[in-house]
C-alpha atoms as a PDB file:
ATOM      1  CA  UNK A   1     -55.345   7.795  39.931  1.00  0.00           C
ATOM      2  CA  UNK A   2     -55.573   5.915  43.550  1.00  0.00           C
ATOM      3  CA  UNK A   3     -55.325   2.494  41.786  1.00  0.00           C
ATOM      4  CA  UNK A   4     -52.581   3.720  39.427  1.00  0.00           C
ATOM      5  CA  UNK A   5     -50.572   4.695  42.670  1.00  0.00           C
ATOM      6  CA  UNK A   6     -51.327   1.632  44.689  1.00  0.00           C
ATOM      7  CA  UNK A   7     -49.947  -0.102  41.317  1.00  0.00           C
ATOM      8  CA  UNK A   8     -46.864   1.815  41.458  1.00  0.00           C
ATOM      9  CA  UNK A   9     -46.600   0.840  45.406  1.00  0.00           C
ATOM     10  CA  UNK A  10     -46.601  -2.961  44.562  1.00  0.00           C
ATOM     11  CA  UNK A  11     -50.155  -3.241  45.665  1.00  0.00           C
ATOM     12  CA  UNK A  12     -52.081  -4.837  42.773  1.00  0.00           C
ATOM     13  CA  UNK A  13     -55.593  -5.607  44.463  1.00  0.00           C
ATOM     14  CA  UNK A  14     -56.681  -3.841  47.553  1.00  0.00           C
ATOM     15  CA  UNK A  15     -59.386  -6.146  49.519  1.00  0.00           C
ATOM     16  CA  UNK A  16     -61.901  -3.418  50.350  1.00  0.00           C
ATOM     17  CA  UNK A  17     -63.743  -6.056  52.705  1.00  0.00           C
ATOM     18  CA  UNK A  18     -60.895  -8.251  53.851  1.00  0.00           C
ATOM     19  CA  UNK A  19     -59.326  -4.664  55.549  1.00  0.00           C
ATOM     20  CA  UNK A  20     -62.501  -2.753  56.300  1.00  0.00           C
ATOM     21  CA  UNK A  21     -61.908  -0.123  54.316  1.00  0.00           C
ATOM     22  CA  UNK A  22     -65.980   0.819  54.274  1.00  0.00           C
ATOM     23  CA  UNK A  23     -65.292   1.468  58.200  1.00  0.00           C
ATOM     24  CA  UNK A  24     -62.682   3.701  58.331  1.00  0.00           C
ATOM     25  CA  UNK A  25     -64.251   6.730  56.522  1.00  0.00           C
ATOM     26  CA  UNK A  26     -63.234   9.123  53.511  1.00  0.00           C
ATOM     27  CA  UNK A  27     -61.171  11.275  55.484  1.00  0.00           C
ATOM     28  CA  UNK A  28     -59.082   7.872  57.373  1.00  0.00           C
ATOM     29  CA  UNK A  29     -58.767   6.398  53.644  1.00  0.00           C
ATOM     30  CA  UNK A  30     -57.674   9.719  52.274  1.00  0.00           C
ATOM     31  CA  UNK A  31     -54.808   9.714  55.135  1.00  0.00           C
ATOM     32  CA  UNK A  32     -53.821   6.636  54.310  1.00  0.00           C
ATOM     33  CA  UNK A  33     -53.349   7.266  50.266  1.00  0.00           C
ATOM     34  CA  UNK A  34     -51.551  10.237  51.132  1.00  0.00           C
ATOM     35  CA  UNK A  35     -49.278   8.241  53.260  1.00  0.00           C
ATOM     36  CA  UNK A  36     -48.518   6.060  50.861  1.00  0.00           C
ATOM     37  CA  UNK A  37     -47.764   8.399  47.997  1.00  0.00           C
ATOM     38  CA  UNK A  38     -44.965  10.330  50.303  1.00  0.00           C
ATOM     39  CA  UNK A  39     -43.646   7.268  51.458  1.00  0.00           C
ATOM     40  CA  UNK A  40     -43.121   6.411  47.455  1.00  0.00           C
ATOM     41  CA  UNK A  41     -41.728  10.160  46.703  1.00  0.00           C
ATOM     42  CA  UNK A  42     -39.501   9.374  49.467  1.00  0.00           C
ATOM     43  CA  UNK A  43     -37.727   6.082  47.873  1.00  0.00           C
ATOM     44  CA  UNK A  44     -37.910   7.681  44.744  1.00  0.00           C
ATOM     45  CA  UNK A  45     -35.305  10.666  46.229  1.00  0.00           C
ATOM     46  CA  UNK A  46     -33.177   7.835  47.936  1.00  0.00           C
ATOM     47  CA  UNK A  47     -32.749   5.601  44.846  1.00  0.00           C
ATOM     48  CA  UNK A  48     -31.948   9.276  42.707  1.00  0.00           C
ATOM     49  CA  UNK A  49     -29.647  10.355  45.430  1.00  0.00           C
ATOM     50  CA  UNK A  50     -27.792   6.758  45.231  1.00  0.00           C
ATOM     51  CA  UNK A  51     -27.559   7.436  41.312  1.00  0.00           C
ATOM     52  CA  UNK A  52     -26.116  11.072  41.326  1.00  0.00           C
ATOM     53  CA  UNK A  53     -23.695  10.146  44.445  1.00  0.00           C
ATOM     54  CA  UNK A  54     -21.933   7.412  42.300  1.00  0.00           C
ATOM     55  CA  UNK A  55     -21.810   9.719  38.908  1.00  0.00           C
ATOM     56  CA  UNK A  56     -19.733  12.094  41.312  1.00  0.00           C
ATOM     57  CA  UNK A  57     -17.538   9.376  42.292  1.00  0.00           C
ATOM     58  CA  UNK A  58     -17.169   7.964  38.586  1.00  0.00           C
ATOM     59  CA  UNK A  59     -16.263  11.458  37.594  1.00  0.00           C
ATOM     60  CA  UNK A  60     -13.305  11.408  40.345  1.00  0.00           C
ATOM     61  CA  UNK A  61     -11.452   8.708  38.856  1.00  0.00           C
ATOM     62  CA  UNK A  62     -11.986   9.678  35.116  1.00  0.00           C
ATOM     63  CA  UNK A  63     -10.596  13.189  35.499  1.00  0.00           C
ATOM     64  CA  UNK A  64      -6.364  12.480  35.016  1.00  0.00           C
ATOM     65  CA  UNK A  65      -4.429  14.099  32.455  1.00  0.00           C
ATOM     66  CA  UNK A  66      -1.298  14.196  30.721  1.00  0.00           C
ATOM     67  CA  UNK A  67       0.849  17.545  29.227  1.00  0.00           C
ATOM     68  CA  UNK A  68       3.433  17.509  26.533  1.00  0.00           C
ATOM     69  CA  UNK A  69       5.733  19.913  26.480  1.00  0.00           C
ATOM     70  CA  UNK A  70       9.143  20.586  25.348  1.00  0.00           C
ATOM     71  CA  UNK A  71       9.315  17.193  24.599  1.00  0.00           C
ATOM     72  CA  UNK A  72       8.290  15.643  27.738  1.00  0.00           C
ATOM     73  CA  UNK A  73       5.399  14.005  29.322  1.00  0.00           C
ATOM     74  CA  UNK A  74       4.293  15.505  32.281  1.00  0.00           C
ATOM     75  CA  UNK A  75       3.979  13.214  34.456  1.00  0.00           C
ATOM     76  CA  UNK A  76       5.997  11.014  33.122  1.00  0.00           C
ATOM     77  CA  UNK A  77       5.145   8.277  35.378  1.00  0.00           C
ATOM     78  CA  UNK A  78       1.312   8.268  36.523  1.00  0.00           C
ATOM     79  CA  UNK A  79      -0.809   5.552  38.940  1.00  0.00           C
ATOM     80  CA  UNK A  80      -4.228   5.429  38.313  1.00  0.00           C
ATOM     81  CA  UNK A  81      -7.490   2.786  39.199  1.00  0.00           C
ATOM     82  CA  UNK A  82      -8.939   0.450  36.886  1.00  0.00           C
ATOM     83  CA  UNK A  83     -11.828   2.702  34.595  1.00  0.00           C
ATOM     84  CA  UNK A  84      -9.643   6.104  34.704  1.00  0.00           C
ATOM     85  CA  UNK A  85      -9.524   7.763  31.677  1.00  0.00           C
ATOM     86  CA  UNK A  86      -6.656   9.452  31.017  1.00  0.00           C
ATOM     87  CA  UNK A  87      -6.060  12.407  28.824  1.00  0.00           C
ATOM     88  CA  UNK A  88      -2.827  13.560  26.724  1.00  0.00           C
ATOM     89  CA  UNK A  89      -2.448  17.152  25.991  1.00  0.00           C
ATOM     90  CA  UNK A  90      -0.246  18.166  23.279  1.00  0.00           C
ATOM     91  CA  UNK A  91       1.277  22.068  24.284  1.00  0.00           C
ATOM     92  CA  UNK A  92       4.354  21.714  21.932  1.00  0.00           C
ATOM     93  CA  UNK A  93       4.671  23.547  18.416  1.00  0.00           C
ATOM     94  CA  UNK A  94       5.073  20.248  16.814  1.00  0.00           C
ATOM     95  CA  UNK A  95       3.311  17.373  16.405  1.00  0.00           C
ATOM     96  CA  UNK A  96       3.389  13.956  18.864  1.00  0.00           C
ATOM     97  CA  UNK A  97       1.692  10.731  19.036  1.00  0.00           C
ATOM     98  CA  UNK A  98       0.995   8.531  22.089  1.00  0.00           C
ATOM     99  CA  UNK A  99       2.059   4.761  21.198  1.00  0.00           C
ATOM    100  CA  UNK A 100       1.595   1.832  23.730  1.00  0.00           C
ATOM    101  CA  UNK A 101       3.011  -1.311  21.507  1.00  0.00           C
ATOM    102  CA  UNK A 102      -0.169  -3.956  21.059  1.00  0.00           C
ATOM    103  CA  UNK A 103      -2.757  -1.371  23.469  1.00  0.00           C
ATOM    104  CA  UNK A 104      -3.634   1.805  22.006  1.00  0.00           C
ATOM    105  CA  UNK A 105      -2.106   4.076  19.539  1.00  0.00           C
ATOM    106  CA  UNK A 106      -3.208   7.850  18.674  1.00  0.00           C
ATOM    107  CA  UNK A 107      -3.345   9.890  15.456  1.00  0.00           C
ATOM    108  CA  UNK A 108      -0.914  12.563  14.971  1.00  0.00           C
ATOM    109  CA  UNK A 109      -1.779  15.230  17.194  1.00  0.00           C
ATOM    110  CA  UNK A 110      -0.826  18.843  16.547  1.00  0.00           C
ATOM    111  CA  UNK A 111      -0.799  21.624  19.072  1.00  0.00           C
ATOM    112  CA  UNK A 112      -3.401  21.362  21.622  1.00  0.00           C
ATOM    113  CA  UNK A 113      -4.779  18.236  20.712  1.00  0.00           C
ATOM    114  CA  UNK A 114      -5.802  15.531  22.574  1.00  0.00           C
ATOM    115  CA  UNK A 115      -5.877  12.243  23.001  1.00  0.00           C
ATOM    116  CA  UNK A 116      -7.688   9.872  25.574  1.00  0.00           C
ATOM    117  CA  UNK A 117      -8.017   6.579  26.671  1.00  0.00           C
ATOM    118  CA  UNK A 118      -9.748   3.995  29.341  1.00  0.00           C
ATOM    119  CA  UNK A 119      -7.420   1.646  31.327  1.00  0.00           C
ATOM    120  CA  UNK A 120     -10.189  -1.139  31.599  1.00  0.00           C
ATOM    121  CA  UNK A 121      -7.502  -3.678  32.775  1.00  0.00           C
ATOM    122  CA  UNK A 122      -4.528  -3.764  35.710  1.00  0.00           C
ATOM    123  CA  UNK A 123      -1.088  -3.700  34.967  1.00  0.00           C
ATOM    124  CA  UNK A 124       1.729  -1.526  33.461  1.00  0.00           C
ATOM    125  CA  UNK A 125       1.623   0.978  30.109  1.00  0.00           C
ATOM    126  CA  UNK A 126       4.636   1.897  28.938  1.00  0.00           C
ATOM    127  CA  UNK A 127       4.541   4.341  25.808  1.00  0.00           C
ATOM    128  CA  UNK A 128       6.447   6.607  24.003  1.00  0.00           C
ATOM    129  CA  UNK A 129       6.083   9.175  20.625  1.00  0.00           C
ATOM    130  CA  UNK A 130       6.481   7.812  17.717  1.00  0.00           C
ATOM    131  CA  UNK A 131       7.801  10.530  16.151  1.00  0.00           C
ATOM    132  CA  UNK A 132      10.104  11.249  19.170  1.00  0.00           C
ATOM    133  CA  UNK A 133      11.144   7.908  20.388  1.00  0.00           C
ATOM    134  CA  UNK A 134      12.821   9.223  23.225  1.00  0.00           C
ATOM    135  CA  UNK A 135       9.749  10.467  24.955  1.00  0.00           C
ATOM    136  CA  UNK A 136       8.621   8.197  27.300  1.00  0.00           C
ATOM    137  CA  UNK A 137       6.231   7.744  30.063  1.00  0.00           C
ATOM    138  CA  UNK A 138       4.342   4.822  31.676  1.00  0.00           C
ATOM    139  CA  UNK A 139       0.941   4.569  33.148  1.00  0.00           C
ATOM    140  CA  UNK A 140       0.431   1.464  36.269  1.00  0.00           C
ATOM    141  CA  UNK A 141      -2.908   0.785  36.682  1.00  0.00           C
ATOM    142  CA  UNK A 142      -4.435  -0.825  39.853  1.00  0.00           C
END
């Protein structure tokens, strides 16, 4: 178990003579070990704390949505960052699609579906229904 910890620690072969080890005693050598395992718990929490601090910032920008409804989107026009995700919500009786021309095109959506997609790449989306030509809406992404 020590050398499997020292391992972990980046220490691969501890020179027992070279530090003197012999002279410090059980209970100096058992301070030490302990030491070194807390000090390795203790990146451990940093480099998890790193991870879940940018999943809550990732989940910031993915969280934008879109409502149609009486044959509007709402909003029409919407600015979002590079990686958002954005949502379209379909609250009408009747069926809509969501068309960008050459970028991304949904199925027919009936009420209450839903239809998402990831803006990987800056610039301006314009798109409309298909169905409902008139219904516009455009999506600049920075």
């Amino acid at each position: 178990m020590i050398s499997a910890t020292l391992r972990s620690l980046g220490i691969r072969r501890l020179g027992i003579r070279r530090l003197g080890i012999r002279s410090l005693g059980i209970k100096s050598l058992g301070l030490a070990i302990a030491a070194a395992m807390l000090l390795h718990v203790n990146f451990a929490s940093a480099e998890d704390a790193k991870v879940e601090t940018t999943k809550v910032e990732t989940a910031k920008v993915e969280d934008t949505k879109v409502m149609i409804d009486n044959f509007t989107f709402e909003p029409a026009q919407l600015t979002v960052k590079v990686g958002t995700t954005v949502t379209w919500t379909n609250r009408d009786d009747i069926p809509h699609t969501i068309v960008s021309a050459g970028k991304f095109r949904s199925k027919t959506m009936d009420t209450d579906g839903t239809f998402s997609f990831t803006f990987t790449t800056a610039g301006e989306y314009k798109y409309f229904c298909s169905l409902h030509p008139h219904m516009t809406g455009t999506v600049k992404v920075e």
